[in-house]
N, C-alpha and C. Protein backbone atom coordinates (compact mmCIF):
# COMPACT_ATOMS: atom_id res chain seq x y z
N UNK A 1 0.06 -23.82 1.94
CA UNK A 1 0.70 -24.13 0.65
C UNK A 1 2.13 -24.61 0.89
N UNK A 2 2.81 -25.13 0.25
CA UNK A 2 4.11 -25.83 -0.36
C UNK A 2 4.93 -25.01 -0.47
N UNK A 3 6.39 -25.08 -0.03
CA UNK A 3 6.73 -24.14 -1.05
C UNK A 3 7.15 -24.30 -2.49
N UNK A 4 6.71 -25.30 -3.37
CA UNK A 4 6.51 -25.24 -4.40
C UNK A 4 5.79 -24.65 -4.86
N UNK A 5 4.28 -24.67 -4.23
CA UNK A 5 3.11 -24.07 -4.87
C UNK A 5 3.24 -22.96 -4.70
N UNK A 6 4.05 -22.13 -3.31
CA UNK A 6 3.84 -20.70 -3.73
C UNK A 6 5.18 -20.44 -4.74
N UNK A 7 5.78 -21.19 -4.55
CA UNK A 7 6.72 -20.36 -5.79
C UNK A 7 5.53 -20.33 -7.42
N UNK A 8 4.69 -21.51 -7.45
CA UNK A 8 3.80 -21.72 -8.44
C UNK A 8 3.01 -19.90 -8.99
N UNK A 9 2.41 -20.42 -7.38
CA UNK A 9 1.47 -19.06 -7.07
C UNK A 9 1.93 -17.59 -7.64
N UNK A 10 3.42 -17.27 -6.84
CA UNK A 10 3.70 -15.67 -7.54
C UNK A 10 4.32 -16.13 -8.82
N UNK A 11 4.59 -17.29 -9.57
CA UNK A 11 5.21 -17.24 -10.96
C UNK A 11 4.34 -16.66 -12.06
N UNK A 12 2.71 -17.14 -11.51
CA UNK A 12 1.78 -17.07 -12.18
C UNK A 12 0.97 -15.97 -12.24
N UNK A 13 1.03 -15.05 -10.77
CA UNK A 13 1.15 -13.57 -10.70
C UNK A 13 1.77 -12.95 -11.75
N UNK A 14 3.19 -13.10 -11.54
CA UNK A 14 4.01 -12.58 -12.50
C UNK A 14 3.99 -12.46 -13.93
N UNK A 15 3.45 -13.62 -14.34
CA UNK A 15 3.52 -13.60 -15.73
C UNK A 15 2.10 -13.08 -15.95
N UNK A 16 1.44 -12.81 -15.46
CA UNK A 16 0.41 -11.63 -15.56
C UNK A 16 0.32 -10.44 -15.57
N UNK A 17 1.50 -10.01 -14.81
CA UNK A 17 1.90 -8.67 -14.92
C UNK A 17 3.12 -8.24 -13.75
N UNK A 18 4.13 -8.27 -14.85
CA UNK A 18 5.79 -8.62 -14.65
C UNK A 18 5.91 -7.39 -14.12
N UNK A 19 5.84 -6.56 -14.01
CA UNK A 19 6.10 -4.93 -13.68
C UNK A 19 4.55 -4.31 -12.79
N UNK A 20 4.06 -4.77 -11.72
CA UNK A 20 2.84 -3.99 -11.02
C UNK A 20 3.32 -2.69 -10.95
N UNK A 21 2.24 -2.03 -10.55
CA UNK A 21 2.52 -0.16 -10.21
C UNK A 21 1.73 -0.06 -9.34
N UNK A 22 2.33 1.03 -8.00
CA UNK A 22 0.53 1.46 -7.05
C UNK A 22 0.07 2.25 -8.09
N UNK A 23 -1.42 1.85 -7.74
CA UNK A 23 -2.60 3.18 -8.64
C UNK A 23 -2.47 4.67 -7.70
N UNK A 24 -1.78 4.32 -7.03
CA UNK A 24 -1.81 6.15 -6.39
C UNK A 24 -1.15 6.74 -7.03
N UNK A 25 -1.63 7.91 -7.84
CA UNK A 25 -0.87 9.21 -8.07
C UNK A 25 0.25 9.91 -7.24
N UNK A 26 1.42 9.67 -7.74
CA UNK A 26 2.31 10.68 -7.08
C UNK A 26 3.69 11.18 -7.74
N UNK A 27 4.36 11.71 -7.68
CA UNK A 27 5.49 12.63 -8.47
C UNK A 27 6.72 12.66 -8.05
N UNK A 28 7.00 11.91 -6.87
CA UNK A 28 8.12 11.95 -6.03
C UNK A 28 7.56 11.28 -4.17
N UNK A 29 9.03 10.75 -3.30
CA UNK A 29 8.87 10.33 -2.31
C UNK A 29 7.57 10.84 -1.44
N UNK A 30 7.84 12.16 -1.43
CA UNK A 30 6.48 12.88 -0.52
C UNK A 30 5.56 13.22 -0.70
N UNK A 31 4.94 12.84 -2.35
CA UNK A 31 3.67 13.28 -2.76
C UNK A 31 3.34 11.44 -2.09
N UNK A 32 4.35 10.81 -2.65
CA UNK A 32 3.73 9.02 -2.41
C UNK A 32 3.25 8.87 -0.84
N UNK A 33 4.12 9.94 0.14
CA UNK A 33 3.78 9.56 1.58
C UNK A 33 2.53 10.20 2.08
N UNK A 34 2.48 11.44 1.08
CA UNK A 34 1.19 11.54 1.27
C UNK A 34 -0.44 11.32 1.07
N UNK A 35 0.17 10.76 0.08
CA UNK A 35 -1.36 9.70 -1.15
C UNK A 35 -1.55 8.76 -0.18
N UNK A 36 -0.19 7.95 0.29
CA UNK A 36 -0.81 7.31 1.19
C UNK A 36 -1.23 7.36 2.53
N UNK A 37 -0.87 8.25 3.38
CA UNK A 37 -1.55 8.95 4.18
C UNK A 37 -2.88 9.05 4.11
N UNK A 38 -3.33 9.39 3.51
CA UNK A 38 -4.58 9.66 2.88
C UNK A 38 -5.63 8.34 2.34
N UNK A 39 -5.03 7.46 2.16
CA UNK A 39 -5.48 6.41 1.10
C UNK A 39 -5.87 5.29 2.80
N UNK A 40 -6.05 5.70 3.46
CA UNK A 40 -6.58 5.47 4.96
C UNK A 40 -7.76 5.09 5.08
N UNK A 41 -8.55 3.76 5.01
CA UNK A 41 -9.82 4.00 4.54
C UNK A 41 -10.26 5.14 4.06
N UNK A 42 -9.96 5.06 2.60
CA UNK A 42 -10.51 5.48 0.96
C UNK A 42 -9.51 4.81 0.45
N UNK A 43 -10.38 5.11 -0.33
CA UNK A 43 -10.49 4.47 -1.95
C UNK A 43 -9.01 4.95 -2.61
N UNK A 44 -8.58 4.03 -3.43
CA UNK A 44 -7.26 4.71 -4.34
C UNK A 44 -7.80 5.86 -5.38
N UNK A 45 -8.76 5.63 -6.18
CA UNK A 45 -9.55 6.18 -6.66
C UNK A 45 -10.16 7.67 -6.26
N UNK A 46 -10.47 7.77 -5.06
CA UNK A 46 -10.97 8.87 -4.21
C UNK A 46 -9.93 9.43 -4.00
N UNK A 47 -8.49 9.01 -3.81
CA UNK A 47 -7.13 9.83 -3.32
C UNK A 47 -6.94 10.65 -4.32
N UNK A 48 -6.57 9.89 -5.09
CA UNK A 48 -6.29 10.32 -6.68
C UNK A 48 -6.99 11.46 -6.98
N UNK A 49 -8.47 11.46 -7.41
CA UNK A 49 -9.15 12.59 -7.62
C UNK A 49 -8.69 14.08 -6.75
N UNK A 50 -8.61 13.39 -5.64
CA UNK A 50 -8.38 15.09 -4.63
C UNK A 50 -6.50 15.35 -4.71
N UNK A 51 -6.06 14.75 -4.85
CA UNK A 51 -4.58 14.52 -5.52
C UNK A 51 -4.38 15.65 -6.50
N UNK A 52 -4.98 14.86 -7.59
CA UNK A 52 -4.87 15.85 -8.55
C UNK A 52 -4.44 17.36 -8.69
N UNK A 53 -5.49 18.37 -8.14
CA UNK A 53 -5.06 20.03 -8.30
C UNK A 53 -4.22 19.79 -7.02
N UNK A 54 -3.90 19.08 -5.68
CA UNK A 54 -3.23 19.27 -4.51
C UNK A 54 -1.61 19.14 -5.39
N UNK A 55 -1.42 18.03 -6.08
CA UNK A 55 -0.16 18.20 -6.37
C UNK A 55 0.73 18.48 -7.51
N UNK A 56 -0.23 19.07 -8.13
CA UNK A 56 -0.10 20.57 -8.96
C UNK A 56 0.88 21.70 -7.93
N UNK A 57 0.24 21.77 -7.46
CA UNK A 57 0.40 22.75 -5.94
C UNK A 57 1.51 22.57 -4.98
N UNK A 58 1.80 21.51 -5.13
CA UNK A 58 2.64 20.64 -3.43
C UNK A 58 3.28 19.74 -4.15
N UNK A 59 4.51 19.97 -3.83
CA UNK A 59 5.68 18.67 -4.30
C UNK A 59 6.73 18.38 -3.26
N UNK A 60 6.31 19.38 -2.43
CA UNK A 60 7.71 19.15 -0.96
C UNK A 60 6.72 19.46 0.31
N UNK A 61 7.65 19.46 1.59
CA UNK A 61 7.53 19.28 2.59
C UNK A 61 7.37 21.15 2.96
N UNK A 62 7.91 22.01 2.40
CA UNK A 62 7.97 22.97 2.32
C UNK A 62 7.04 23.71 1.81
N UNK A 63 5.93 23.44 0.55
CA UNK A 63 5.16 23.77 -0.44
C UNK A 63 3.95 23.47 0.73
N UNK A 64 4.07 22.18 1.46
CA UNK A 64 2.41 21.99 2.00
C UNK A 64 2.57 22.75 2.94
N UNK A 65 3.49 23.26 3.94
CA UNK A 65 3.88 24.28 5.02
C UNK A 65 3.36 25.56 4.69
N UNK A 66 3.54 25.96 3.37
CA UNK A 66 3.06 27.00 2.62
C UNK A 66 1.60 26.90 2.60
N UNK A 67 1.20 25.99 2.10
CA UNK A 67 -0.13 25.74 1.98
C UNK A 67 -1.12 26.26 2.99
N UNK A 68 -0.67 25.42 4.54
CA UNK A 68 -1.21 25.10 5.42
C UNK A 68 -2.86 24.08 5.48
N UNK A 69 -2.88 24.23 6.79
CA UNK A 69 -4.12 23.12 6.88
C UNK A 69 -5.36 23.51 6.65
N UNK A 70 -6.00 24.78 6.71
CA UNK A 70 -7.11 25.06 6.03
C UNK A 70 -6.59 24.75 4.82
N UNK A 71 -6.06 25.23 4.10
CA UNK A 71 -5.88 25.26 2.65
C UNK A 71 -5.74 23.49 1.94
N UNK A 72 -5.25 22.56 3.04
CA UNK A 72 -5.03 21.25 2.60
C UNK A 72 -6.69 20.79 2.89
N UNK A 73 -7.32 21.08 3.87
CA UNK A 73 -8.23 20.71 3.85
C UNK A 73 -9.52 20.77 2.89
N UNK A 74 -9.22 22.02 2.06
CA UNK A 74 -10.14 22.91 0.95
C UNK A 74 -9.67 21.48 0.11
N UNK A 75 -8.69 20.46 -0.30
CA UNK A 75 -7.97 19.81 -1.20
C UNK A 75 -8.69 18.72 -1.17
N UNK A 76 -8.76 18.15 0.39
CA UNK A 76 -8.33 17.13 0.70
C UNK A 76 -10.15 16.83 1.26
N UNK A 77 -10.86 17.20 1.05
CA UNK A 77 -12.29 17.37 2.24
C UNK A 77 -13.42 16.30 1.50
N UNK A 78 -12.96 15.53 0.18
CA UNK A 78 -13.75 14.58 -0.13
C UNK A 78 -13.25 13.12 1.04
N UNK A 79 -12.55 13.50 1.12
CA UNK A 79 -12.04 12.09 1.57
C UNK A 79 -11.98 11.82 2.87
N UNK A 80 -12.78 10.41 3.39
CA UNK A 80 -12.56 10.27 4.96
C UNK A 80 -11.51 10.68 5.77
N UNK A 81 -12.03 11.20 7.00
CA UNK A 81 -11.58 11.66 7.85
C UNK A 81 -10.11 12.70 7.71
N UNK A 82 -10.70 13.60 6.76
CA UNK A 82 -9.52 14.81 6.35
C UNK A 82 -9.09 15.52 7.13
N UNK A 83 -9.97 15.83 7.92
CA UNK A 83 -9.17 16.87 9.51
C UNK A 83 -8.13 16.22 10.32
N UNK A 84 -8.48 14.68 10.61
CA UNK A 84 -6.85 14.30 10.67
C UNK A 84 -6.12 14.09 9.92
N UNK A 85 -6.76 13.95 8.98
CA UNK A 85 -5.05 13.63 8.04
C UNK A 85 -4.48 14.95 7.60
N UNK A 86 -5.51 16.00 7.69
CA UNK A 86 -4.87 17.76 7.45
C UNK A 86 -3.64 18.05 8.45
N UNK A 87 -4.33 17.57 9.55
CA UNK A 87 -3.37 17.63 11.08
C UNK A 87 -2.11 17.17 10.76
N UNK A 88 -2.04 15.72 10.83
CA UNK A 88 -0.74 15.19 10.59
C UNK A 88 0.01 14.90 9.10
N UNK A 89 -0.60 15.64 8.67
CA UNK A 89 0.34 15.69 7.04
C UNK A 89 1.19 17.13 6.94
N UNK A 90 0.37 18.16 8.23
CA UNK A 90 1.04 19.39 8.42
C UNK A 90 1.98 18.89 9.32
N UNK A 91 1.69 18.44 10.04
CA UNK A 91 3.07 18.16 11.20
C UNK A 91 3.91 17.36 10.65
N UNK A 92 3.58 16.33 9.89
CA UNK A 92 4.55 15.08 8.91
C UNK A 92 5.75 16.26 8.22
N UNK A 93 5.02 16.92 7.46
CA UNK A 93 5.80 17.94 6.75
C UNK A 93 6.69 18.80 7.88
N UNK A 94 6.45 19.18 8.70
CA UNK A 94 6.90 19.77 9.83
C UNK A 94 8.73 19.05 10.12
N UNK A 95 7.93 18.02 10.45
CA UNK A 95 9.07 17.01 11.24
C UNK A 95 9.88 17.10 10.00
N UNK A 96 9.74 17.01 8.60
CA UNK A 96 10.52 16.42 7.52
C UNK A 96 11.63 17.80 7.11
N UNK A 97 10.99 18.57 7.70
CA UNK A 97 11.95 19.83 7.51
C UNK A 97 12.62 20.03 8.06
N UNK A 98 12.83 19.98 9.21
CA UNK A 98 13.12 19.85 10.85
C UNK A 98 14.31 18.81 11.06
N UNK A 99 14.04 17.61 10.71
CA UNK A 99 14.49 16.31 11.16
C UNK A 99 15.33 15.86 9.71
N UNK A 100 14.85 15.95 8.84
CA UNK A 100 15.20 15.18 8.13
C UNK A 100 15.74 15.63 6.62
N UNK A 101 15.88 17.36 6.67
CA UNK A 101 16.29 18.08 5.48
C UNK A 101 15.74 18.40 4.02
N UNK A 102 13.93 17.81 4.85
CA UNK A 102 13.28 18.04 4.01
C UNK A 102 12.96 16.78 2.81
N UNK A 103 13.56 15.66 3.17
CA UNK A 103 13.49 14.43 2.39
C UNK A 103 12.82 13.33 3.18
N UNK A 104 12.13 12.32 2.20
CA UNK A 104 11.75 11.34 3.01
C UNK A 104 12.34 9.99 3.85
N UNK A 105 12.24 9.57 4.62
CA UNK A 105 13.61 8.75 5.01
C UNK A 105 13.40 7.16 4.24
N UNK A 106 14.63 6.72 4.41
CA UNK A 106 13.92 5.52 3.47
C UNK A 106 14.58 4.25 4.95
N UNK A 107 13.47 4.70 6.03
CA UNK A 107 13.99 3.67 7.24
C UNK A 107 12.61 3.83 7.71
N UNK A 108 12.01 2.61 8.11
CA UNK A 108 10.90 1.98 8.26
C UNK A 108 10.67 2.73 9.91
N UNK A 109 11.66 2.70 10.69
CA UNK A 109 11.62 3.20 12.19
C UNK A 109 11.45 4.40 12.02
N UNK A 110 12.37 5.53 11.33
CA UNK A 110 12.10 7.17 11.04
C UNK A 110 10.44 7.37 10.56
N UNK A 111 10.22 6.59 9.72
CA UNK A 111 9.35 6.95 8.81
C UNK A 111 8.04 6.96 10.13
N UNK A 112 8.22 5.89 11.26
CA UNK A 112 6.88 5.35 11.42
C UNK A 112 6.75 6.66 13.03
N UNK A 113 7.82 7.40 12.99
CA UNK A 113 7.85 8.47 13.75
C UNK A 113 7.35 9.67 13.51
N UNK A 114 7.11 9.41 12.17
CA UNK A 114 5.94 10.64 11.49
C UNK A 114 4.72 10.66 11.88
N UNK A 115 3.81 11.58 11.78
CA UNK A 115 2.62 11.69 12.71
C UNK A 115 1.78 10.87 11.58
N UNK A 116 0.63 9.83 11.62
CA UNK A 116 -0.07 9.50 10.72
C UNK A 116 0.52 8.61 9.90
N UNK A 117 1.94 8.01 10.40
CA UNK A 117 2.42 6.64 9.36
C UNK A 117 2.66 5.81 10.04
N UNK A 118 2.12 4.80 10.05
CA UNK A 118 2.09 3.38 10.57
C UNK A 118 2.59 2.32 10.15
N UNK A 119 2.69 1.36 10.63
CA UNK A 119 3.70 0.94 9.60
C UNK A 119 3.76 0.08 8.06
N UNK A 120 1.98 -0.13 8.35
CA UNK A 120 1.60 -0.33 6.50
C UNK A 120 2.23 1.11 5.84
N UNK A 121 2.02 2.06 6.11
CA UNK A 121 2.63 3.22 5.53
C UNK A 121 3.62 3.42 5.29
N UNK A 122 4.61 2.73 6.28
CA UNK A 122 5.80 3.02 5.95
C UNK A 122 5.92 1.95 5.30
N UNK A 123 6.11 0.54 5.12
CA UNK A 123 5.96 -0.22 4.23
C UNK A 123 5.49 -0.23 2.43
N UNK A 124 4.47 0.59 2.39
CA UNK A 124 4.73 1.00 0.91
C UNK A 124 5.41 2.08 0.53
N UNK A 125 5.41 2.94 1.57
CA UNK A 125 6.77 3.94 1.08
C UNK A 125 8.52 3.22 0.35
N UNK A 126 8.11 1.99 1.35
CA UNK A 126 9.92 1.94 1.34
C UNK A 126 9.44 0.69 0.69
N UNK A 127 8.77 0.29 0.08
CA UNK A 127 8.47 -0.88 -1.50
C UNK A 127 8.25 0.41 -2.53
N UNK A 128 7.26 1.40 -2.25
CA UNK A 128 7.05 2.01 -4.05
C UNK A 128 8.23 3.36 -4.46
N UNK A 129 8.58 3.73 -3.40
CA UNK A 129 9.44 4.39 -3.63
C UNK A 129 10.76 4.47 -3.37
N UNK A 130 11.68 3.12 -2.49
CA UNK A 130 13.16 3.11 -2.60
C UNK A 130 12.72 1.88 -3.21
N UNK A 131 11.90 1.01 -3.94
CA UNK A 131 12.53 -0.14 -4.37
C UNK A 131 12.69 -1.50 -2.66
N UNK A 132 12.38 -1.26 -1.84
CA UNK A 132 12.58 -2.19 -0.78
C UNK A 132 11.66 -3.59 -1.00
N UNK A 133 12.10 -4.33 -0.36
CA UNK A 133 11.10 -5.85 -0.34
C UNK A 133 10.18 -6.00 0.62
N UNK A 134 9.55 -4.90 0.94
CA UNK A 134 8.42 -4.83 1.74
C UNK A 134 7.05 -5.42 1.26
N UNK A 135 5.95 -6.06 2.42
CA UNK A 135 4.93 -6.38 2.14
C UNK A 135 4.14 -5.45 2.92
N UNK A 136 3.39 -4.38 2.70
CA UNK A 136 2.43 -3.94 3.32
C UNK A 136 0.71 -4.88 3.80
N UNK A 137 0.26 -5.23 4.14
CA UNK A 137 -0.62 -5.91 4.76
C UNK A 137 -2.10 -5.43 5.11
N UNK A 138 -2.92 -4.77 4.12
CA UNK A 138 -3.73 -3.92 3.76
C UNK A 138 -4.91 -5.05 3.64
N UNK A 139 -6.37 -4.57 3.95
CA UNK A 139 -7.39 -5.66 3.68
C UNK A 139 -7.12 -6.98 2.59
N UNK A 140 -6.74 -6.25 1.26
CA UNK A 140 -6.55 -7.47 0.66
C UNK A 140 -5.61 -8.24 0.62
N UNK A 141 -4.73 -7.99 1.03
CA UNK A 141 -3.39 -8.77 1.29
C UNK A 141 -4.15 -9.53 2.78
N UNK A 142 -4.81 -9.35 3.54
CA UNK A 142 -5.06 -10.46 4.64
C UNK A 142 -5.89 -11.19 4.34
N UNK A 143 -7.17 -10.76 3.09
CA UNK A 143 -7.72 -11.74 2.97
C UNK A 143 -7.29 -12.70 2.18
N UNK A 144 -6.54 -12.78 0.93
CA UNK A 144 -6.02 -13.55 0.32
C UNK A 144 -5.35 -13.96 1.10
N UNK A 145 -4.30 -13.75 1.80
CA UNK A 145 -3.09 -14.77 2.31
C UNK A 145 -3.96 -15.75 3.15
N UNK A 146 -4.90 -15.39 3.82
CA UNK A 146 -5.80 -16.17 4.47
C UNK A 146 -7.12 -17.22 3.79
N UNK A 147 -7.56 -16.33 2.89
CA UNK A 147 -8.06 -17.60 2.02
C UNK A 147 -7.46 -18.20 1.35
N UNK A 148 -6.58 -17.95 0.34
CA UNK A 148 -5.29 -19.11 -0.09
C UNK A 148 -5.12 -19.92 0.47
N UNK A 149 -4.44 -19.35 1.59
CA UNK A 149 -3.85 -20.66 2.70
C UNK A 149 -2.03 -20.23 2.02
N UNK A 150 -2.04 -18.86 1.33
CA UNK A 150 -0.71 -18.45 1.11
C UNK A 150 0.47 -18.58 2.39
N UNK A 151 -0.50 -17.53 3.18
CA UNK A 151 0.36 -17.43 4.17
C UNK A 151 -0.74 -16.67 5.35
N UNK A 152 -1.28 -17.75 6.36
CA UNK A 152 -1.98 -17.42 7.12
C UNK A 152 -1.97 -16.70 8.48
N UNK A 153 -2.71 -15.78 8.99
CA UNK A 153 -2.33 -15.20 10.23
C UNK A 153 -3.73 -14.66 10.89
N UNK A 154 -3.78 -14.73 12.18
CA UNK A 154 -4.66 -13.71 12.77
C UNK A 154 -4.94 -12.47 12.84
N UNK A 155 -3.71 -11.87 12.32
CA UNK A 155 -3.95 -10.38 12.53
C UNK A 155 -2.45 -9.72 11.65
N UNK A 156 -2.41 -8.85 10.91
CA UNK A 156 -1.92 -8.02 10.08
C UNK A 156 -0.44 -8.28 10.21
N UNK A 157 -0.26 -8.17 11.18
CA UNK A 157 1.51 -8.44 11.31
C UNK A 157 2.00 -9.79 11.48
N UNK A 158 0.99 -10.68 11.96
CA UNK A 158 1.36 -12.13 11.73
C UNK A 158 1.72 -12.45 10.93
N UNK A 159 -0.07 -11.61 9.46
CA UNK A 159 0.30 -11.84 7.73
C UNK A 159 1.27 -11.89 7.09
N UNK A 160 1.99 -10.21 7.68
CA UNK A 160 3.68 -9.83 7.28
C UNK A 160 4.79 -10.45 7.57
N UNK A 161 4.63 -11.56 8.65
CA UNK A 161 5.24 -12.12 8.81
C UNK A 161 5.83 -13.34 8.45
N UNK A 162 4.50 -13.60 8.01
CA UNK A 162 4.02 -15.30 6.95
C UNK A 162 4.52 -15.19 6.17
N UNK A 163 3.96 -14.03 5.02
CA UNK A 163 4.70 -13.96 4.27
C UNK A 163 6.47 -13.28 4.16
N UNK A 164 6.46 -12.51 4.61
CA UNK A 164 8.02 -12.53 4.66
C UNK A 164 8.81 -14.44 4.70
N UNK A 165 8.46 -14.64 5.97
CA UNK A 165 8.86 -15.98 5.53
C UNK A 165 8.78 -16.82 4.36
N UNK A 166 7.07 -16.96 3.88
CA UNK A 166 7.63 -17.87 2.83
C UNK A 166 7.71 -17.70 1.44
N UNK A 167 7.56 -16.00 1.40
CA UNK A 167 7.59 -15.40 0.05
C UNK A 167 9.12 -15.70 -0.92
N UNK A 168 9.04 -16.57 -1.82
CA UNK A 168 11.08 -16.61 -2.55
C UNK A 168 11.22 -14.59 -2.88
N UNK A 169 12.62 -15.12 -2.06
CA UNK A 169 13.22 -13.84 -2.23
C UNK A 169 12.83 -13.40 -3.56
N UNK A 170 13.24 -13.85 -4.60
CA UNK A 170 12.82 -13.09 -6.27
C UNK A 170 11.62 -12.26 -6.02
N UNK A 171 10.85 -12.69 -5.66
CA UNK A 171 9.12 -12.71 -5.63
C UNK A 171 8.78 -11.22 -5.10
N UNK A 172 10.19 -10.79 -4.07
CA UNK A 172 9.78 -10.05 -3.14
C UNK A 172 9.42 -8.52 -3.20
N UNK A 173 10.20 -8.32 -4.39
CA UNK A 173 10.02 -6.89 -4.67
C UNK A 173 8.85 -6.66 -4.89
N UNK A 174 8.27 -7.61 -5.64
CA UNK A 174 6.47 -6.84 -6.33
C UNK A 174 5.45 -7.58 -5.68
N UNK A 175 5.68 -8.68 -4.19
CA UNK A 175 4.91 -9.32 -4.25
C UNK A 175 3.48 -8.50 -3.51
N UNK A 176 3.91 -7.46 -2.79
CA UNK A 176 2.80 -6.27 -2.33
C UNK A 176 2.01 -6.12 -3.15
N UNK A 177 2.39 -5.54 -4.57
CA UNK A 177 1.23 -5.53 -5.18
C UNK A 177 0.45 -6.03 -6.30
N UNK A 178 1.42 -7.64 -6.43
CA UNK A 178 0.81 -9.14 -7.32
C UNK A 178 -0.67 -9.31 -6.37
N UNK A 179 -0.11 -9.17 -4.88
CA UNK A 179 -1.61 -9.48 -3.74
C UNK A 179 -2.37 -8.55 -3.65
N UNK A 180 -2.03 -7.37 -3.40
CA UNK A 180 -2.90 -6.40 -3.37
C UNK A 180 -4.13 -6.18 -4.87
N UNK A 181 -3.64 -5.98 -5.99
CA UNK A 181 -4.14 -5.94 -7.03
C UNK A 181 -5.27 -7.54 -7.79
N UNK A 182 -4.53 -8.54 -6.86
CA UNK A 182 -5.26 -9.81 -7.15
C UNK A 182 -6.35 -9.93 -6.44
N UNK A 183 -6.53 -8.82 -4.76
CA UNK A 183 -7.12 -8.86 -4.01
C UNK A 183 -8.25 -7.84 -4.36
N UNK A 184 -7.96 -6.74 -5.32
CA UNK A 184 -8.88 -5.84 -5.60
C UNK A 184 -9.80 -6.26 -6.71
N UNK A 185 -9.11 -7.05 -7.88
CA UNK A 185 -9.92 -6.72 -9.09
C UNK A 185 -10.16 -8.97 -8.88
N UNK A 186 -9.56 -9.57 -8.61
CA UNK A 186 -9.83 -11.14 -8.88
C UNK A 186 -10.50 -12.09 -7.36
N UNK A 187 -9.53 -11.95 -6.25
CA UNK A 187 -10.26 -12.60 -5.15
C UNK A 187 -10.75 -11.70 -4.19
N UNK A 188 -11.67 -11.27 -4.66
CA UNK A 188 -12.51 -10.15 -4.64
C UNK A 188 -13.45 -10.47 -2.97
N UNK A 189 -13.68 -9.52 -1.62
CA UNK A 189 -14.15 -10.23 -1.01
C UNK A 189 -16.02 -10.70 -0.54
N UNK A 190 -16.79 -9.90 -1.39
CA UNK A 190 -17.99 -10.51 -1.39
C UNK A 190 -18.16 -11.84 -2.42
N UNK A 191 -17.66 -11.59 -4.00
CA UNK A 191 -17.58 -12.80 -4.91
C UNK A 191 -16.49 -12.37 -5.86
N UNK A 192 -15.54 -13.89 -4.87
CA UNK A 192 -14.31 -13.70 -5.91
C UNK A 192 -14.54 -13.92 -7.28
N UNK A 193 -13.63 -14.01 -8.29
CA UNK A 193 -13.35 -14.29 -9.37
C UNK A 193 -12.55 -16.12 -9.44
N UNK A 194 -13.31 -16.88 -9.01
CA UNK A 194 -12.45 -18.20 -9.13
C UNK A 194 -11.83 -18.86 -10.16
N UNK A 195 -13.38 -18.45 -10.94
CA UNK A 195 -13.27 -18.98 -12.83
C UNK A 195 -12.57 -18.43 -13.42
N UNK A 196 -12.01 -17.02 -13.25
CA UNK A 196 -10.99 -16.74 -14.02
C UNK A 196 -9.44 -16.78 -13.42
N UNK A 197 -9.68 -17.30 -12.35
CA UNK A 197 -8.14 -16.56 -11.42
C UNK A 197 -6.69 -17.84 -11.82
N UNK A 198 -5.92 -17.16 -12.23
CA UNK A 198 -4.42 -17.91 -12.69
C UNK A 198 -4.20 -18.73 -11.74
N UNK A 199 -5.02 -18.64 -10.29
CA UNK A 199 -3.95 -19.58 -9.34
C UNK A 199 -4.84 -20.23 -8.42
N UNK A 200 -5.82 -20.28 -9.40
CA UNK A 200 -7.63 -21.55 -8.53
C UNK A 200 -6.98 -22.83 -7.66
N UNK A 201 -6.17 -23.32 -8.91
CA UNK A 201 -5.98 -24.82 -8.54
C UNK A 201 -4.73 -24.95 -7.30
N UNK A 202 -4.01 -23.62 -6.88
CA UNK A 202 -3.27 -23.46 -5.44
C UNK A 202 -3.76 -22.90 -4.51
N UNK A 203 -4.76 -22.15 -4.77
CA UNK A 203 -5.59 -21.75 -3.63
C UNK A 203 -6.08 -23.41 -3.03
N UNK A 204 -6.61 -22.84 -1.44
CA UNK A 204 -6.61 -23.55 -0.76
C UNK A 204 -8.27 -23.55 -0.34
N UNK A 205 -9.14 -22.48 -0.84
CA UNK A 205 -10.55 -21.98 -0.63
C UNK A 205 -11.76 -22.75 -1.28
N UNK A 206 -12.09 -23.88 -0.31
CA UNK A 206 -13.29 -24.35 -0.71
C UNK A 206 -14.54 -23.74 -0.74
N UNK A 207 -14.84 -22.68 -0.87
CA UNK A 207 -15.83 -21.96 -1.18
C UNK A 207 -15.66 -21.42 -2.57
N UNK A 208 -14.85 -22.28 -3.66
CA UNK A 208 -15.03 -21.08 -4.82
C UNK A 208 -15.86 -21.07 -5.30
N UNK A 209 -16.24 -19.90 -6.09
CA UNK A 209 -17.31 -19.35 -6.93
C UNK A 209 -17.23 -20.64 -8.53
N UNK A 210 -17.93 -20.42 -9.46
CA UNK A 210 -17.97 -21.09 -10.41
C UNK A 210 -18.67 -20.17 -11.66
């Protein structure tokens, strides 16, 4: 794409929905680090549900310490692969008490020193909860940037990279989840949504649907 057309592209995002939100449930920095923790192949949907009575329960780094990991696991046991993420959401919490006064850091390097955050993780931490211009780079964010022809790459951090480059600064705050959300419910990856999608005629995907 141009960079006309992508300025086209997220204008037309935007005016679809000027204000995105993640669908993860959370109440503060460390319920968000831990939804997403969790949100690890599963579902937003699936987080959420086991979310629910957990953070009733748990609002700090201190509260899940209390808890402990049987007890997170009793919470947390719908959702793929819970015994690690029981593991390192106890030690995450660990380190945050320890290291960091019990708060979440809002630095992409600290953060990715936590047990179980990588750096898509830390990337929506430091977009949904300080406000940063991060792009996290999650299935649907690679397939769109790649079928578009938004911003193409081989592999996840290339994506982040593409786009960082040719995303307009304005764009940048919400553009994580204009893609992410366009990627879940519109360019969908067994059968997109072509016929309805705001931004057919800049996509770059000769395979659309009709």
């Amino acid at each position: 794409m141009t960079p006309t057309m992508i300025e086209q592209f997220f204008a037309r995002l935007a005016a679809g929905d000027p204000e995105p939100k993640s669908e993860l449930a959370y109440t503060n920095p460390f319920t968000l680090l831990v939804a997403v923790v969790l949100s690890a192949q599963a579902t937003d949907i699936g987080v959420n549900k086991a979310t629910r009575a957990l953070f009733a329960a748990v609002d700090s780094p201190e509260a899940m310490l209390a808890l402990g990991e049987d007890g997170l696991k009793a919470h947390i046991k719908t959702i793929g692969l819970f015994n690690t993420k029981a593991k390192n959401l106890i030690a995450l919490s660990k380190l945050l008490v320890e290291r960091h006064g019990s708060r979440v850091p809002a630095d992409r390097d600290l953060l990715q020193t936590l047990p179980g955050v990588g750096r898509k993780t830390a990337n929506v931490v430091l977009n949904v909860a300080f406000g940063q211009p991060t792009i996290a780079v999650d299935t649907h964010i690679f397939r769109v940037s790649n079928r578009t022809g938004l911003a193409p790459g081989k592999t996840p951090d290339a994506v982040e990279a593409a786009l960082e480059a040719a995303t307009p600064d304005h764009f940048k705050r919400h553009a994580h989840h204009w893609l992410i959300l366009h990627g879940r419910y519109v360019c969908k990856a067994r059968k997109p949504a072509c016929s309805s999608c705001a931004v057919a005629e800049l996509c770059g995907f000769e395979e659309k649907t009709r």
